[in-house]
Protein backbone atom coordinates (compact mmCIF):
# COMPACT_ATOMS: atom_id res chain seq x y z
CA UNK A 1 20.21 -12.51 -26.13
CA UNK A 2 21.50 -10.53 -29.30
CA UNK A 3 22.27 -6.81 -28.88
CA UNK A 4 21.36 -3.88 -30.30
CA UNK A 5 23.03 -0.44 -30.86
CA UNK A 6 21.16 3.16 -30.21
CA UNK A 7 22.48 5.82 -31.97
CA UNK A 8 21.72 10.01 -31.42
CA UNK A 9 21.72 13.31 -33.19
CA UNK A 10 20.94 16.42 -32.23
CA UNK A 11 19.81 19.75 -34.16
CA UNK A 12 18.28 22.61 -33.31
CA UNK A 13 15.96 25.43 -34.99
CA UNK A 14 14.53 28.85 -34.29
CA UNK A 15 10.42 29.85 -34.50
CA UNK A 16 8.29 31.66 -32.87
CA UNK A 17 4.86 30.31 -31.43
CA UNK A 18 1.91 31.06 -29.25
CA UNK A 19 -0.20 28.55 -26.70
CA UNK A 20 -3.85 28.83 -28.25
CA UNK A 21 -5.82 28.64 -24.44
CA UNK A 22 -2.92 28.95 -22.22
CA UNK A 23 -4.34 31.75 -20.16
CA UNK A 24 -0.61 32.38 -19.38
CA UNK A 25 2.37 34.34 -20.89
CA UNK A 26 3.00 31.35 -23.18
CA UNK A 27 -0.51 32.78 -25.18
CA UNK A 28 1.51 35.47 -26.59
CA UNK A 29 3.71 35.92 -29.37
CA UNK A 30 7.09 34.25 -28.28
CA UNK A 31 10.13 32.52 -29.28
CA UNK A 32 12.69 29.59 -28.79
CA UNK A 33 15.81 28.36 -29.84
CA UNK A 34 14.47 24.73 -29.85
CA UNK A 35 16.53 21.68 -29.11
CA UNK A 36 15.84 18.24 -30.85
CA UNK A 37 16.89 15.12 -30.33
CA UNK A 38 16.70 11.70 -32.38
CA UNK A 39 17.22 8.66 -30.96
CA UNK A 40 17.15 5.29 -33.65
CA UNK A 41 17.78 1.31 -33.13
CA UNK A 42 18.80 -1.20 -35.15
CA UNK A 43 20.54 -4.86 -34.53
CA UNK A 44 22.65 -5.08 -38.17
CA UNK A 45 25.31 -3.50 -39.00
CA UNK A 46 26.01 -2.73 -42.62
CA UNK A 47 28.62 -5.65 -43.61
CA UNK A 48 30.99 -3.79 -45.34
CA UNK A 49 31.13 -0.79 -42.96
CA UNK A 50 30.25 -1.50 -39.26
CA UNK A 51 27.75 0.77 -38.73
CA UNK A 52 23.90 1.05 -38.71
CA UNK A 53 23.39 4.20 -39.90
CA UNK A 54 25.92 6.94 -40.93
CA UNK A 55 25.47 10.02 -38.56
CA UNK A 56 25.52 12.32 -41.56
CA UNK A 57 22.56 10.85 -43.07
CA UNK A 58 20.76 10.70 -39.95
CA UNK A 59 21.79 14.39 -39.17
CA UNK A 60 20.47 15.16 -43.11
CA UNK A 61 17.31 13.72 -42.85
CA UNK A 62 16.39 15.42 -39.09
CA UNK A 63 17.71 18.47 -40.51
CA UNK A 64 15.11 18.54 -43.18
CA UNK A 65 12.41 17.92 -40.96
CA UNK A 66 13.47 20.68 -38.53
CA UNK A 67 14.16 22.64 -41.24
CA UNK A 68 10.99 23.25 -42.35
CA UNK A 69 10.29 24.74 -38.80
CA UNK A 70 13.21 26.69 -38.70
CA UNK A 71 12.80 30.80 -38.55
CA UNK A 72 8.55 30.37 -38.77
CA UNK A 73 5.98 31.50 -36.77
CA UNK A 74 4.71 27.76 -35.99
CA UNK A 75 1.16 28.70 -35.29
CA UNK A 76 0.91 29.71 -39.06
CA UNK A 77 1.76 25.85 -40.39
CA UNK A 78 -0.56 23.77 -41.63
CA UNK A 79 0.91 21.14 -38.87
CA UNK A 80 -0.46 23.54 -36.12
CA UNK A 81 -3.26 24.59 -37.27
CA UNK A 82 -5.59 22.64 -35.12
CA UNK A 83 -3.05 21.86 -33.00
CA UNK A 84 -1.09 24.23 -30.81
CA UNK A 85 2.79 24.22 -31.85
CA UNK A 86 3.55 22.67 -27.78
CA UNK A 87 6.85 21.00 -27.38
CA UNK A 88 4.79 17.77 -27.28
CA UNK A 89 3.39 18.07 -30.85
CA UNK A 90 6.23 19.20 -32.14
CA UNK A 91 8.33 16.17 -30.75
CA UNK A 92 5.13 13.96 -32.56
CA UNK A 93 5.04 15.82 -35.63
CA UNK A 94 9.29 15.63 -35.87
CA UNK A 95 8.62 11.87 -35.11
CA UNK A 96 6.34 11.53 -37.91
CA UNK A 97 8.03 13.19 -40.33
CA UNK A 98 11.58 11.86 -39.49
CA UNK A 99 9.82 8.33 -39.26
CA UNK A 100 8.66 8.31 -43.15
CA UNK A 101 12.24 9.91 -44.36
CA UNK A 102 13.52 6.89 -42.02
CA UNK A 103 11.78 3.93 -43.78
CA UNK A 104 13.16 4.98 -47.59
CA UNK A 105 16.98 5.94 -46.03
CA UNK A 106 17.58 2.79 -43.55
CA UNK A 107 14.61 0.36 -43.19
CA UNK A 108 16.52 -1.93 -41.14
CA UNK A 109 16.36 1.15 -38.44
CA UNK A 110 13.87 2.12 -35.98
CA UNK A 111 13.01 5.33 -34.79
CA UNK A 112 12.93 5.20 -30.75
CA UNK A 113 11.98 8.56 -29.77
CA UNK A 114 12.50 12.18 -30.87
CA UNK A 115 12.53 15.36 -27.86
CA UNK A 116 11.96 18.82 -28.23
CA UNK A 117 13.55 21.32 -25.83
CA UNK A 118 12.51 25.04 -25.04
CA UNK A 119 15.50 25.24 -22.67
CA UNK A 120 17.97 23.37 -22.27
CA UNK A 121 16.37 22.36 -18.46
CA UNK A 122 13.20 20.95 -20.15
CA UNK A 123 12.13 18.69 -22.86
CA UNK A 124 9.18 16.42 -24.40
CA UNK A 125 9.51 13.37 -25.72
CA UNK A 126 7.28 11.20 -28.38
CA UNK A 127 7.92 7.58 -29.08
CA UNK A 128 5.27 4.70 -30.28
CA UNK A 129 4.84 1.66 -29.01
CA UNK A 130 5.63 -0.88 -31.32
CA UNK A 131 8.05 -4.09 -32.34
CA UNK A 132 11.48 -3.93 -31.76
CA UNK A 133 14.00 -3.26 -34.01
């Protein structure tokens, strides 16, 4: 069976949000120092040098998709509008946006799964089902 390698990043950002219908603390104005993590997959290496992705593209590309979170009040994008800014959607709208920015930088890479911490005790993760890379 042929292998396959997994590589990670992590970033982080700063927003504020509130939990539309929490009935809970969470419903008011708050804040986080969110954690996010990016996991990808791939089976070939670039030929010439050994690696499936460089880290600092990877790290670029998840740090424009965070960035456009970073020091908001999430409730106020057009990403949350109907949705409430949870650590769940966020890790699915990260994944979504990361994913497209994935496909033009390395299409011979597959996203696996991107999490989104509150604290660094707790996090969501999104992934699709899909074919393997």
């Amino acid at each position: 069976m042929a292998g396959k390698w997994r590589l990670t990043v992590d970033e982080a950002f700063c927003a504020s949000h509130q939990l539309r219908n929490y009935n809970g603390k969470c419903e008011h104005l708050h804040g986080h120092n969110f954690g996010v993590t990016v996991e990808v997959e791939g089976r070939e290496l670039d030929p010439a040098v050994e690696i499936l992705v460089d880290f600092g593209e990877l790290k670029a590309l998840t740090r424009e998709a965070v960035g456009a979170l970073d020091h908001n009040h999430l409730n106020d994008l057009p990403a949350f509008a109907e949705h409430n800014p949870s650590s769940e959607n966020l890790a699915r709208h990260l994944y979504q946006e990361i994913k497209d920015r994935l496909v033009v930088a390395a299409p011979h890479v597959r996203l696996v799964s991107v999490s989104v911490s509150e604290k660094g005790t707790s996090r969501a993760t999104y992934f699709e089902d899909g074919p393997e890379a």
